[in-house]
Protein backbone atom coordinates (compact mmCIF):
# COMPACT_ATOMS: atom_id res chain seq x y z
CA UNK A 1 -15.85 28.75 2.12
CA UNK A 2 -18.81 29.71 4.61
CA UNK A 3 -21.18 27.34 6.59
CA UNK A 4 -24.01 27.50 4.09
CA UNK A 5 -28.00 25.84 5.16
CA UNK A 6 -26.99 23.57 2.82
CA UNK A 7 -23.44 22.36 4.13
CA UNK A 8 -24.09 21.01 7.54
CA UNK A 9 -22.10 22.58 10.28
CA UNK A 10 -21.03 18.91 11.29
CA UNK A 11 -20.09 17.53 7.98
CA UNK A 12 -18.35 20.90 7.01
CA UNK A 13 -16.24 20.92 10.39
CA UNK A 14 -15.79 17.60 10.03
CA UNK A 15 -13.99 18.23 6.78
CA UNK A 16 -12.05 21.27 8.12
CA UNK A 17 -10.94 19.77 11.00
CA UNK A 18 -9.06 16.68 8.33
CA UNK A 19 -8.32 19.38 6.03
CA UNK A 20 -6.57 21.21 8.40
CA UNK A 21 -4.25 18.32 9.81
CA UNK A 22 -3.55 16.78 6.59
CA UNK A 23 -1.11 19.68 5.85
CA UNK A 24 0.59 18.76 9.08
CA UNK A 25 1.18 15.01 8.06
CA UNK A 26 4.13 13.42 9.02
CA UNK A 27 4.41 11.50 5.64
CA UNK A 28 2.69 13.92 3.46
CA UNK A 29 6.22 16.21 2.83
CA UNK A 30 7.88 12.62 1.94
CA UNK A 31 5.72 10.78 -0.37
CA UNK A 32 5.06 13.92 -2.58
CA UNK A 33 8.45 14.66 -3.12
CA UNK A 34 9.45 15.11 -6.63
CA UNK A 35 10.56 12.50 -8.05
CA UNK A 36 13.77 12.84 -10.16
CA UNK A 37 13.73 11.95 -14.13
CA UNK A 38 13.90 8.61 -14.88
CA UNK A 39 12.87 7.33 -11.67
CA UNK A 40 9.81 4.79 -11.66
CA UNK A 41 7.14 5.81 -9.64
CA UNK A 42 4.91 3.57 -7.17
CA UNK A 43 1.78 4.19 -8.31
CA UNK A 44 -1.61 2.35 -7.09
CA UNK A 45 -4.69 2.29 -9.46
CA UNK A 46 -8.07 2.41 -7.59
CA UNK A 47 -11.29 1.61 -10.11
CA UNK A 48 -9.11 -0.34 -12.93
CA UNK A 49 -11.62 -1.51 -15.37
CA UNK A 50 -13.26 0.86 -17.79
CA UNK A 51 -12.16 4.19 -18.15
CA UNK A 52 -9.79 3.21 -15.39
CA UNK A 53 -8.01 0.55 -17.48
CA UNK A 54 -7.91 3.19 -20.41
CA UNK A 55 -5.86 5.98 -18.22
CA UNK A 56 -3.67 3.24 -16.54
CA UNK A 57 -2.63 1.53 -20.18
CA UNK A 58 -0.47 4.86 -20.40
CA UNK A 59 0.67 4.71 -17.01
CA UNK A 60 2.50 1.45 -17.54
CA UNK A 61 6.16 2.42 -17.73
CA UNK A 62 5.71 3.12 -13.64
CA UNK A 63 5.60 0.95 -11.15
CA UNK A 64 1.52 -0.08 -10.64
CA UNK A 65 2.30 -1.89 -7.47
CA UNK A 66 -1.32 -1.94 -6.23
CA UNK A 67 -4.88 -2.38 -8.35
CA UNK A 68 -8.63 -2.20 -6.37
CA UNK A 69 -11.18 -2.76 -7.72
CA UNK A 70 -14.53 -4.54 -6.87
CA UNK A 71 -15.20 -6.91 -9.87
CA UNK A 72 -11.91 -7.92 -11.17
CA UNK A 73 -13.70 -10.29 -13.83
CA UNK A 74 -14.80 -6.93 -14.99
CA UNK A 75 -11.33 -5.58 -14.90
CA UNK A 76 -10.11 -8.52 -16.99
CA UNK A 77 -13.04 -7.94 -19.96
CA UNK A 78 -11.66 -4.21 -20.09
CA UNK A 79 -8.07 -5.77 -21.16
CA UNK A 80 -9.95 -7.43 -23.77
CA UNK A 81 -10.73 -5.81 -27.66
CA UNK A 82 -13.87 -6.82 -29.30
CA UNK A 83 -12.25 -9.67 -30.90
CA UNK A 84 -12.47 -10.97 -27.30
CA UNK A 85 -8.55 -11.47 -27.97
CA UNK A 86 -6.11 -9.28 -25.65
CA UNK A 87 -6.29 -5.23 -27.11
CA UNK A 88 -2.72 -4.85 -27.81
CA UNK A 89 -2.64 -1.80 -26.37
CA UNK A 90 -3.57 -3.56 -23.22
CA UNK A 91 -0.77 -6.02 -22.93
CA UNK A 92 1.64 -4.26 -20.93
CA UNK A 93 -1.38 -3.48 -18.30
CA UNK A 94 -2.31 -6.83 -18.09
CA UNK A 95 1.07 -8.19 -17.45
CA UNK A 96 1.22 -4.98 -14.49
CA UNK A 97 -1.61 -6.20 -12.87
CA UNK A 98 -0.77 -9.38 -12.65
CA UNK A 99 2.62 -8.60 -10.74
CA UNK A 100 0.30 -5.72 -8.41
CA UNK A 101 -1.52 -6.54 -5.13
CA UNK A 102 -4.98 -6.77 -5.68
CA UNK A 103 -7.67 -5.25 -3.29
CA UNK A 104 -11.26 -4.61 -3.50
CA UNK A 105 -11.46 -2.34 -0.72
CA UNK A 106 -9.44 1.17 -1.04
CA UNK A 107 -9.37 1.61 2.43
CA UNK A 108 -7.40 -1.42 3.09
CA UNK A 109 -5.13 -0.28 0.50
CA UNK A 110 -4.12 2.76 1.92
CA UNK A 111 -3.98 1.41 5.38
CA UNK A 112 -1.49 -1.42 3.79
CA UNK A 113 0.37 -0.64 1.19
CA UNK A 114 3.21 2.13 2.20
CA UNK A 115 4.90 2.85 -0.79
CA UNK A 116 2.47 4.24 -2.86
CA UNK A 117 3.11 7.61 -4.18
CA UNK A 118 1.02 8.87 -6.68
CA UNK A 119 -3.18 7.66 -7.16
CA UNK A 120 -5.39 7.01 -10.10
CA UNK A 121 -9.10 6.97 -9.28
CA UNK A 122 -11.70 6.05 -11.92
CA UNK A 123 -14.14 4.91 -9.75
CA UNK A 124 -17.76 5.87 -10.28
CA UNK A 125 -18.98 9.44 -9.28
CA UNK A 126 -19.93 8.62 -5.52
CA UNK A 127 -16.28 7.57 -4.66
CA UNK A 128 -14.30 10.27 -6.21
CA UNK A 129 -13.88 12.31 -3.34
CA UNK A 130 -13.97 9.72 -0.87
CA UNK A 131 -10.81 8.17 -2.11
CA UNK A 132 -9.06 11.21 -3.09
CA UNK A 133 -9.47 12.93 0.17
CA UNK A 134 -7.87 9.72 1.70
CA UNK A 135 -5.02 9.99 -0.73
CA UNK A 136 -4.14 13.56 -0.31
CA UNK A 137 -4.46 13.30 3.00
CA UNK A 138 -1.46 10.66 3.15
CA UNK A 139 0.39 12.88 0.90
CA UNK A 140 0.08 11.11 -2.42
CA UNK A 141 -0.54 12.93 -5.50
CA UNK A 142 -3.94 12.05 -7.21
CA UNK A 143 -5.36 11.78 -10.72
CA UNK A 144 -8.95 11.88 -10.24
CA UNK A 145 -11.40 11.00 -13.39
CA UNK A 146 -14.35 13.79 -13.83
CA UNK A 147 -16.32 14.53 -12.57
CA UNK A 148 -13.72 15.58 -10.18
CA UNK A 149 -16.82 15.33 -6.69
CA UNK A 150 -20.17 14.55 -6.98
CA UNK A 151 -21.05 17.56 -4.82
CA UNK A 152 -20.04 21.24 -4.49
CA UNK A 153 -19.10 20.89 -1.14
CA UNK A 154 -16.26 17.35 -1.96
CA UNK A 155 -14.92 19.50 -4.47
CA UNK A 156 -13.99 23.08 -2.25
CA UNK A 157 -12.77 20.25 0.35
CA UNK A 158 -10.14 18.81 -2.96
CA UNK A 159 -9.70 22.58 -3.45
CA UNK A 160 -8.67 23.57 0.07
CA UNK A 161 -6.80 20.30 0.64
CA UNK A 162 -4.53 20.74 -2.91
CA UNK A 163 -4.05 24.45 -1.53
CA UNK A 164 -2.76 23.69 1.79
CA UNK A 165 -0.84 20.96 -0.24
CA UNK A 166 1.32 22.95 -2.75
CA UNK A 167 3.86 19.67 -3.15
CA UNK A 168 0.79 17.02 -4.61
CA UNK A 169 0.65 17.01 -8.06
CA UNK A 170 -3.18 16.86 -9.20
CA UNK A 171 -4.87 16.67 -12.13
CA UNK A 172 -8.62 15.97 -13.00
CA UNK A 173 -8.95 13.44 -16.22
CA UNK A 174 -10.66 15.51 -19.00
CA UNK A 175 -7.86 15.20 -21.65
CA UNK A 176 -9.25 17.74 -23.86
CA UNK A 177 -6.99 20.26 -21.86
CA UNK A 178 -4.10 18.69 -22.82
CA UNK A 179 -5.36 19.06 -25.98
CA UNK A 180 -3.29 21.09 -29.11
CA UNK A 181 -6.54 22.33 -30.73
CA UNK A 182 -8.01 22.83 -26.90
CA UNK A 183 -5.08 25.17 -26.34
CA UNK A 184 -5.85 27.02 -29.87
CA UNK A 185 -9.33 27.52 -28.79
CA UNK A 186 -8.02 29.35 -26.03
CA UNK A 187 -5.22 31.61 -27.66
CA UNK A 188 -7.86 32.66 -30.38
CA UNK A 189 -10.68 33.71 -27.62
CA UNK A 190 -8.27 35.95 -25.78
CA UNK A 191 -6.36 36.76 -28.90
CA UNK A 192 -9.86 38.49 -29.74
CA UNK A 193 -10.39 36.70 -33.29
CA UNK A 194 -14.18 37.12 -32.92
CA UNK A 195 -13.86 40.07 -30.67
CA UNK A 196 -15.75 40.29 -26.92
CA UNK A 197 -17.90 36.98 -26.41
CA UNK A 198 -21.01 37.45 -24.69
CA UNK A 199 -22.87 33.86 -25.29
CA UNK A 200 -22.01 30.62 -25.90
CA UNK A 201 -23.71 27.20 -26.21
CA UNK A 202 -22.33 23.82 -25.40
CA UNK A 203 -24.48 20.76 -26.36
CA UNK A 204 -23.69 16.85 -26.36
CA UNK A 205 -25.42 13.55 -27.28
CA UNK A 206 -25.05 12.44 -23.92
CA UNK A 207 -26.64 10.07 -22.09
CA UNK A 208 -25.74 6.99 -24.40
CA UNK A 209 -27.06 4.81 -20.98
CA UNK A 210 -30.30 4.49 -19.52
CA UNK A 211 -31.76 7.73 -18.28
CA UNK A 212 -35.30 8.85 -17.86
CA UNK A 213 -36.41 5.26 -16.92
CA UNK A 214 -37.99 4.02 -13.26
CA UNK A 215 -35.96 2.06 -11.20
CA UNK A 216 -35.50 -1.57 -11.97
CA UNK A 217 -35.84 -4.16 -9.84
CA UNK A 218 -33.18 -5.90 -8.16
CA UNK A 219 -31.57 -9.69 -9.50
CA UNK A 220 -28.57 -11.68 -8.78
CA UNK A 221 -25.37 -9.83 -8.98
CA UNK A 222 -22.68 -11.28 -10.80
CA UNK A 223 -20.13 -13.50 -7.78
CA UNK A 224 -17.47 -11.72 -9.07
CA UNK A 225 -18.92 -8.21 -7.88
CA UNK A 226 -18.69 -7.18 -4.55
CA UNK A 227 -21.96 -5.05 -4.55
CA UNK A 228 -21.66 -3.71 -1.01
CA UNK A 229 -18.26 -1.73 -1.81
CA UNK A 230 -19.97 -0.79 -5.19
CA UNK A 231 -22.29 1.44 -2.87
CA UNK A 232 -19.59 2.66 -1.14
CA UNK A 233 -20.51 6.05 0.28
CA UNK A 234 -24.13 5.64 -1.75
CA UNK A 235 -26.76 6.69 1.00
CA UNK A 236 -28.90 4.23 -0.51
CA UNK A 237 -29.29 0.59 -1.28
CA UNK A 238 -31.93 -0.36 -4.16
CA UNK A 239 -30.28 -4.00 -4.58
CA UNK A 240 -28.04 -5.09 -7.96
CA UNK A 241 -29.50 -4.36 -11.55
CA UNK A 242 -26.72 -4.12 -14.48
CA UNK A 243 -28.76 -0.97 -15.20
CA UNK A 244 -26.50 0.39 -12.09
CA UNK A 245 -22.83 -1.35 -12.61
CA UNK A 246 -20.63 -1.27 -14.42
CA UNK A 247 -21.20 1.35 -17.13
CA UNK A 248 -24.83 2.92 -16.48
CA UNK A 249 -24.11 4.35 -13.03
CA UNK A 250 -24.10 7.60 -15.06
CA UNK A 251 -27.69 8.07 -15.01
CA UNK A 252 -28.85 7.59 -11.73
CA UNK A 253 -28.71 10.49 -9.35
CA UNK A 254 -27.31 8.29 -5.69
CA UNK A 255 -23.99 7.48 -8.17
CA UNK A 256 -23.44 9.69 -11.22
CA UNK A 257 -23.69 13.50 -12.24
CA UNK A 258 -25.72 12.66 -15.51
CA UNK A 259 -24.69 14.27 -18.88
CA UNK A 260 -23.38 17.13 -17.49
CA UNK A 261 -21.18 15.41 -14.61
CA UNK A 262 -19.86 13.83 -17.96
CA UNK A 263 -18.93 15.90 -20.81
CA UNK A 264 -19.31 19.44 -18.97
CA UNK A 265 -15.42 18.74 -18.20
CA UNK A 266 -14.65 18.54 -21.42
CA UNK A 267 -17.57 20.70 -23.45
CA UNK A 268 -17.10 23.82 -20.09
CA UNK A 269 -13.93 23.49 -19.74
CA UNK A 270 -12.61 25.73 -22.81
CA UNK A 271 -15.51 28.66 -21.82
CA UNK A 272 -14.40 28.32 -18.59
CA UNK A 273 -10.48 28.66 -19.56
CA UNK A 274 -10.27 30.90 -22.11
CA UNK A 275 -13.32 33.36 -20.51
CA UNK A 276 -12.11 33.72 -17.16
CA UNK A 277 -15.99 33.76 -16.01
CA UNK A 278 -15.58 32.54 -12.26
CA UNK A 279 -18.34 31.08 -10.65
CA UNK A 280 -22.43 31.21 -12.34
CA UNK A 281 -24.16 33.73 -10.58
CA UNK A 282 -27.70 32.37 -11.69
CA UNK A 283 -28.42 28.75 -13.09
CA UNK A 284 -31.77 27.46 -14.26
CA UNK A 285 -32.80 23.85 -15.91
CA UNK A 286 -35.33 22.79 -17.92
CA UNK A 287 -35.57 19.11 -18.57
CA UNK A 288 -38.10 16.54 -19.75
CA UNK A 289 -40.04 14.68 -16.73
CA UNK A 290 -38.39 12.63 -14.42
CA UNK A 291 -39.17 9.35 -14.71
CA UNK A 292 -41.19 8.92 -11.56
CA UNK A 293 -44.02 12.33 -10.35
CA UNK A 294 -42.16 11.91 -6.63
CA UNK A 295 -39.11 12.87 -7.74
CA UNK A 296 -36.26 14.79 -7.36
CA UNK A 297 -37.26 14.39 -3.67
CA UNK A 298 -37.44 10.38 -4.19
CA UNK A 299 -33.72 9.68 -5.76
CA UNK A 300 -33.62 8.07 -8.79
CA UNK A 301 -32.92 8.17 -12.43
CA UNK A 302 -31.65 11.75 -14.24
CA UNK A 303 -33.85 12.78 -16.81
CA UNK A 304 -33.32 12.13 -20.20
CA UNK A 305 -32.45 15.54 -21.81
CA UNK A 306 -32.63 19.06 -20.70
CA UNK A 307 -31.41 22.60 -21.10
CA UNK A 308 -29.01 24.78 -18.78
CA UNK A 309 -28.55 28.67 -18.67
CA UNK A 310 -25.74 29.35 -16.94
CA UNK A 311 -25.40 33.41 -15.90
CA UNK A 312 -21.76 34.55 -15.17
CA UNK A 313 -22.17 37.65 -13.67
CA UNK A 314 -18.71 38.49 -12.69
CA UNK A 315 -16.87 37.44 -15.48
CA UNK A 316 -13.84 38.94 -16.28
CA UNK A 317 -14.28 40.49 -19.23
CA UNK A 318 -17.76 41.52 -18.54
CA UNK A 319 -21.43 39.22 -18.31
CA UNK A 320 -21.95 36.15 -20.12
CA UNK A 321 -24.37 33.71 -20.44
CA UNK A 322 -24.08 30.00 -21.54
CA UNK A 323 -26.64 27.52 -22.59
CA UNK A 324 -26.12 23.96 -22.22
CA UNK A 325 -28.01 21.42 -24.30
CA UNK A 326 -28.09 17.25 -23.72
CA UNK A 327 -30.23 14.51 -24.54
CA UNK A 328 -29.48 15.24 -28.36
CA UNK A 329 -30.75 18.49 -27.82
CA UNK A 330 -28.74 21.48 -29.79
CA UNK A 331 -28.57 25.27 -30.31
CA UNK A 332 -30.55 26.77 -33.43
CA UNK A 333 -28.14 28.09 -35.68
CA UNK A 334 -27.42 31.79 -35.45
CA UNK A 335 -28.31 33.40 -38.66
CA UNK A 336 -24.91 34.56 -39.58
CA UNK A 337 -23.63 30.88 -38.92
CA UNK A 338 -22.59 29.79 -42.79
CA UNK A 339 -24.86 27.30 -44.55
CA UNK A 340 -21.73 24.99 -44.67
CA UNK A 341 -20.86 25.60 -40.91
CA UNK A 342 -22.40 22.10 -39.23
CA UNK A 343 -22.93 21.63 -35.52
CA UNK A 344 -21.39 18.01 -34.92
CA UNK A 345 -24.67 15.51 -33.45
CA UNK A 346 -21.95 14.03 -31.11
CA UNK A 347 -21.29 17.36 -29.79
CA UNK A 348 -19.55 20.44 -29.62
CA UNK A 349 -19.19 24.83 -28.50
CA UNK A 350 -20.50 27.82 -30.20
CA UNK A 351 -19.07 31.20 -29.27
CA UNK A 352 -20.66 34.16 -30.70
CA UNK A 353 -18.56 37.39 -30.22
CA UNK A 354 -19.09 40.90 -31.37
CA UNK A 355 -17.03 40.35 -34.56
CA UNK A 356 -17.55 37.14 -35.16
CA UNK A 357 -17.87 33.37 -34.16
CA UNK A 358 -16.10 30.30 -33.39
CA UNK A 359 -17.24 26.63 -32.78
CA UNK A 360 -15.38 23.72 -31.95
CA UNK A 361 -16.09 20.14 -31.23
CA UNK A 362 -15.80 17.96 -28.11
CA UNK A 363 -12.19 17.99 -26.49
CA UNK A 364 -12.06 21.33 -28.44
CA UNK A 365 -11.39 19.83 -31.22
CA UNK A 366 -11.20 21.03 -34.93
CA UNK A 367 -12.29 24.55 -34.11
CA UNK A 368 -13.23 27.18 -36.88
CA UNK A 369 -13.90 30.76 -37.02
CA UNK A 370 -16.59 32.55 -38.99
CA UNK A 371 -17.39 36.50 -39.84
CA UNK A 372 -15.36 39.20 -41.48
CA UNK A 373 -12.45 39.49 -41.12
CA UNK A 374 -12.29 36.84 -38.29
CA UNK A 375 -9.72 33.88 -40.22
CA UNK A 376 -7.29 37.16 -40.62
CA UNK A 377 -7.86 38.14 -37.10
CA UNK A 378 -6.93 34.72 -35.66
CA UNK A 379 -3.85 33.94 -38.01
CA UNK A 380 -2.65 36.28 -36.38
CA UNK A 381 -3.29 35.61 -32.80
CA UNK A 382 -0.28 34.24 -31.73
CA UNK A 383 0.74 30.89 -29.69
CA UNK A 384 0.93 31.96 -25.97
CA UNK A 385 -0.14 28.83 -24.17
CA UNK A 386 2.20 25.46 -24.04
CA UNK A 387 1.56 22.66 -25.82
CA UNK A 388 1.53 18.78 -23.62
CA UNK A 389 3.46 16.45 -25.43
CA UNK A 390 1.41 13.73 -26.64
CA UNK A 391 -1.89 15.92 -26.73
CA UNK A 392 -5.02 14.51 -25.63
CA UNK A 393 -3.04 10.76 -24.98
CA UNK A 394 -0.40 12.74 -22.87
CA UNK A 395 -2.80 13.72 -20.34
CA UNK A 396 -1.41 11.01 -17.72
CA UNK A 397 1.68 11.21 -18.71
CA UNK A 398 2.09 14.97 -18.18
CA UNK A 399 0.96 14.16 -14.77
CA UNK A 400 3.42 11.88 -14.32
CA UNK A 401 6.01 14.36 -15.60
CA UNK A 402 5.12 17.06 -13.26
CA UNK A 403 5.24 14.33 -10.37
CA UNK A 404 8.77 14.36 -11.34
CA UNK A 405 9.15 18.25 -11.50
CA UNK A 406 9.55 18.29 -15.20
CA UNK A 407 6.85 20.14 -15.90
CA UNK A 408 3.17 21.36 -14.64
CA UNK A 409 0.46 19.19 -14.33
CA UNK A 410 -1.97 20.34 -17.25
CA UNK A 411 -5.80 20.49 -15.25
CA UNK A 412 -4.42 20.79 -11.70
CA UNK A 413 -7.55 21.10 -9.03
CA UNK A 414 -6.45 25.20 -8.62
CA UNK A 415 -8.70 25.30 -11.86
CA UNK A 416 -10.53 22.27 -12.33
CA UNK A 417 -11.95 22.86 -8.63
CA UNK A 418 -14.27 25.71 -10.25
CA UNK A 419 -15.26 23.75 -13.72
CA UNK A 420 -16.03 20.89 -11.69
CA UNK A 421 -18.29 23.28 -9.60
CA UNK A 422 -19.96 24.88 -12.11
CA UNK A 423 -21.11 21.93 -13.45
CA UNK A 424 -22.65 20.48 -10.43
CA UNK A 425 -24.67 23.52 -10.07
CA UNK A 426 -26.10 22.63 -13.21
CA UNK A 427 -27.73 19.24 -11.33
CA UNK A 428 -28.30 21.04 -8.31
CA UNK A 429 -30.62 23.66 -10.22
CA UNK A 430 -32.11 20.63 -12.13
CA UNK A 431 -32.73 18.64 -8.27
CA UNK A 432 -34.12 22.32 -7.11
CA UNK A 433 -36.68 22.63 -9.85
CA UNK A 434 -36.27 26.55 -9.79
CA UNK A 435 -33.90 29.14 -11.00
CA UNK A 436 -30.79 29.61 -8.18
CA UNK A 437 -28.80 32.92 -7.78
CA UNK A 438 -25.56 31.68 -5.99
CA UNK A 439 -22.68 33.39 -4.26
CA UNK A 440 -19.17 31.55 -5.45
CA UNK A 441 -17.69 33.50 -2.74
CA UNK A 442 -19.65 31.88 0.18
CA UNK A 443 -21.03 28.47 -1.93
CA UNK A 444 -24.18 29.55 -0.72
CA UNK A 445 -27.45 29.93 -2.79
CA UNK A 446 -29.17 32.92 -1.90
CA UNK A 447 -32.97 32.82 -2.57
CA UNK A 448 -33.45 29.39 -1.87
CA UNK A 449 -32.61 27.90 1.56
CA UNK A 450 -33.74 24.85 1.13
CA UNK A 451 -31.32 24.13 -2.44
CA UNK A 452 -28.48 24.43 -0.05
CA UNK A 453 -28.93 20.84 1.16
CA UNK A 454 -28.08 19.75 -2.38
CA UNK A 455 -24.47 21.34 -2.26
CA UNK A 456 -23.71 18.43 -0.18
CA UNK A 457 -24.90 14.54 0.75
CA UNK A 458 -25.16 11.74 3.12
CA UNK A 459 -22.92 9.14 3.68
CA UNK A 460 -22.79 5.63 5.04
CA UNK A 461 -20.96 4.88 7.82
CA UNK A 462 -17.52 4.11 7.22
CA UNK A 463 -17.34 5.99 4.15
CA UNK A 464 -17.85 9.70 5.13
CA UNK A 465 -15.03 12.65 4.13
């Protein structure tokens, strides 16, 4: 990666300069040893309500000897089911926490607790890199929710450091990649069932949170919240709202990666996979209005629905170009697409080859081909890729399996490094307000200077990677 305008020459150094030592650690060979089969492993669980309690509910057959988190009244309503009764598929988590240290502060975490070896972070957006850089850096292996960074410039850092780190074992959380019918998707793309694909469209119903809407004003935050740590590495400070924590953080540009930051790693990630496209060469957004005229340059909330044309120039098997539809929006049905073929609301992919088509809902599920001769041509495509025991629900656990050198991790940062960029470039066209031709090779965009800035952010003190 080159010093771009965009990526300051201090914070990139800065980076470089901790990249480059964390190989050298002194405890980094240690903790990421493989472990052997059947041993437990120490595992500490920053960002354990929500999605976090979710991921760590199959993680309980380890050892979580450590939980943060900054609301742990929170924390316990995610143990509950809607009865308002213990989920039973929470009990064992509830029981782990309870014997874990508790911390609301990941740095003190990893500057106390010594015998962690492996990380879950489910934190909001802002944090992700924050606390997996720390954890890498003293040699634990990392599971890190997506969006893997909220910027371009977090996520080459994950890249380089998981590079110069061969012995981590990482894996970004979209479980549609551990997916069976995920894995078919792929086979039957570069099996050629519907021959060389040149377009496809991804769409989703996402944002089911507040989006397009001004900023609210602050209230009381709950005593159980610690709002300060909320903000972590958040440049900015617009006071408590529940329209912010604990689930709408999504929508608002200083803490989440909007629609795309949230289903692009799971709607992308079989284009991205099975097409071998590298890096967008040209990205462009249109959206509905943001919800206040100063913005993108006054930070605030995403907008509400919008399209993305992604341009893969360099793709492997030639160019391809890739629409991307949220806010409800969706594709308008090709006119070979059968009367009886119906794009899932919730969402879903579209590939249209030169022999035929196939489409596919989220997590690549329930995928189904269409033309002549295409259901012969994929029947007999035949099955290359491994499967993940336990599919979709196995995700964590494969992790944990290739911790202990049974296996590979399934979405390892070596490839979820690039889907997780390609989707930010998505928001940083939408921020730029203009088409942007990019170079992969030098995360630079070329013909606009000024877009560069949003390849990277500002950080508070004490939080910066």
């Amino acid at each position: 990666m080159t010093i771009s305008e965009g990526i300051s020459r201090r914070t990139w150094l800065a980076g470089a300069a901790a990249t480059a030592m964390a190989g050298a650690l002194p405890g980094a060979a240690q903790a990421a040893r493989r472990r052997k089969a059947g041993d437990k492993i120490n595992i500490a669980v920053i960002g354990a309500g929500g999605m976090g309690a979710a991921n760590a509910s199959r993680l309980t057959g380890e050892n979580i000897v450590a939980a943060c988190d900054v609301d742990f009244d929170h924390v316990a309503k995610s143990l509950l089911g809607r009865d308002g009764n213990t989920n039973p598929e929470r009990v064992a988590l509830r029981a782990a926490y309870d014997k874990a240290e508790r911390f609301s502060d990941y740095r003190q975490l990893f500057d106390k607790r010594k015998d962690i070896e492996a990380v879950l972070i489910a934190t909001p957006d802002h944090h992700h890199a924050v606390a997996a850089k720390m954890a890498m850096e003293r040699g634990l292996h990392v599971y890190v929710q997506k969006p893997l960074t909220y910027t371009v410039a977090e996520s080459r850092m994950l890249a380089e450091l998981a590079r110069k780190n061969p012995k981590l074992v990482t894996q970004m959380g979209n479980q549609g990649h551990s997916g069976d019918d995920g894995r078919r998707v792929v086979e039957l793309l570069r099996g050629g069932a519907i021959g060389n694909v040149r377009e496809v469209h991804a769409w989703t119903n996402r944002p089911i949170w507040p989006q397009g809407i001004a900023r609210p004003d602050p209230v009381a935050k709950p005593a159980s919240l610690d709002w300060d740590l909320w903000l972590g590495p958040a440049s900015v400070d617009w006071g408590y709202n529940p329209d912010y924590a604990h689930f709408n953080w999504r929508g608002w540009t200083p803490f989440g990666t909007g629609a795309l930051g949230d289903m692009g790693a799971h709607l992308l990630d079989f284009p991205v996979w099975a097409l071998e496209p590298g890096l967008p060469t040209r990205v462009e957004t249109r959206h509905s209005r943001w919800a206040s005229r100063d913005q993108p340059a006054q930070p605030g909330s995403w907008p509400l629905a919008g399209l993305t044309f992604f341009e893969f120039g360099n793709a492997k098997g030639g160019p391809i170009k890739l629409t991307w539809y949220d806010g409800g929006l969706m594709p308008p049905s090709p006119r070979d697409l059968p009367a009886e073929a119906v794009m899932s609301p919730e969402g879903g992919v579209l590939y249209i080859g030169d022999q035929g088509m196939l489409m596919h809902e989220t997590y690549g599920e329930k995928p189904v081909v269409f033309g002549a001769g295409a259901a012969e041509r994929a029947a007999a495509v035949p099955r290359s890729l491994p499967r993940i025991e336990g599919g979709l629900q196995g995700h964590e656990r494969n992790w944990l399996a290739a911790i202990r050198g049974e296996t590979q991790a399934s979405c390892p940062f070596a490839y979820a490094t690039t889907l997780n960029e390609t989707m930010l470039l998505g928001m940083v066209a939408l921020r730029a307000g203009r088409p942007i031709t990019y170079d992969g090779n030098a995360a630079r965009i070329t013909d606009a200077a000024e877009a560069n800035t949003l390849l990277t952010r500002d950080y508070r003190a004490g939080w910066t990677v």
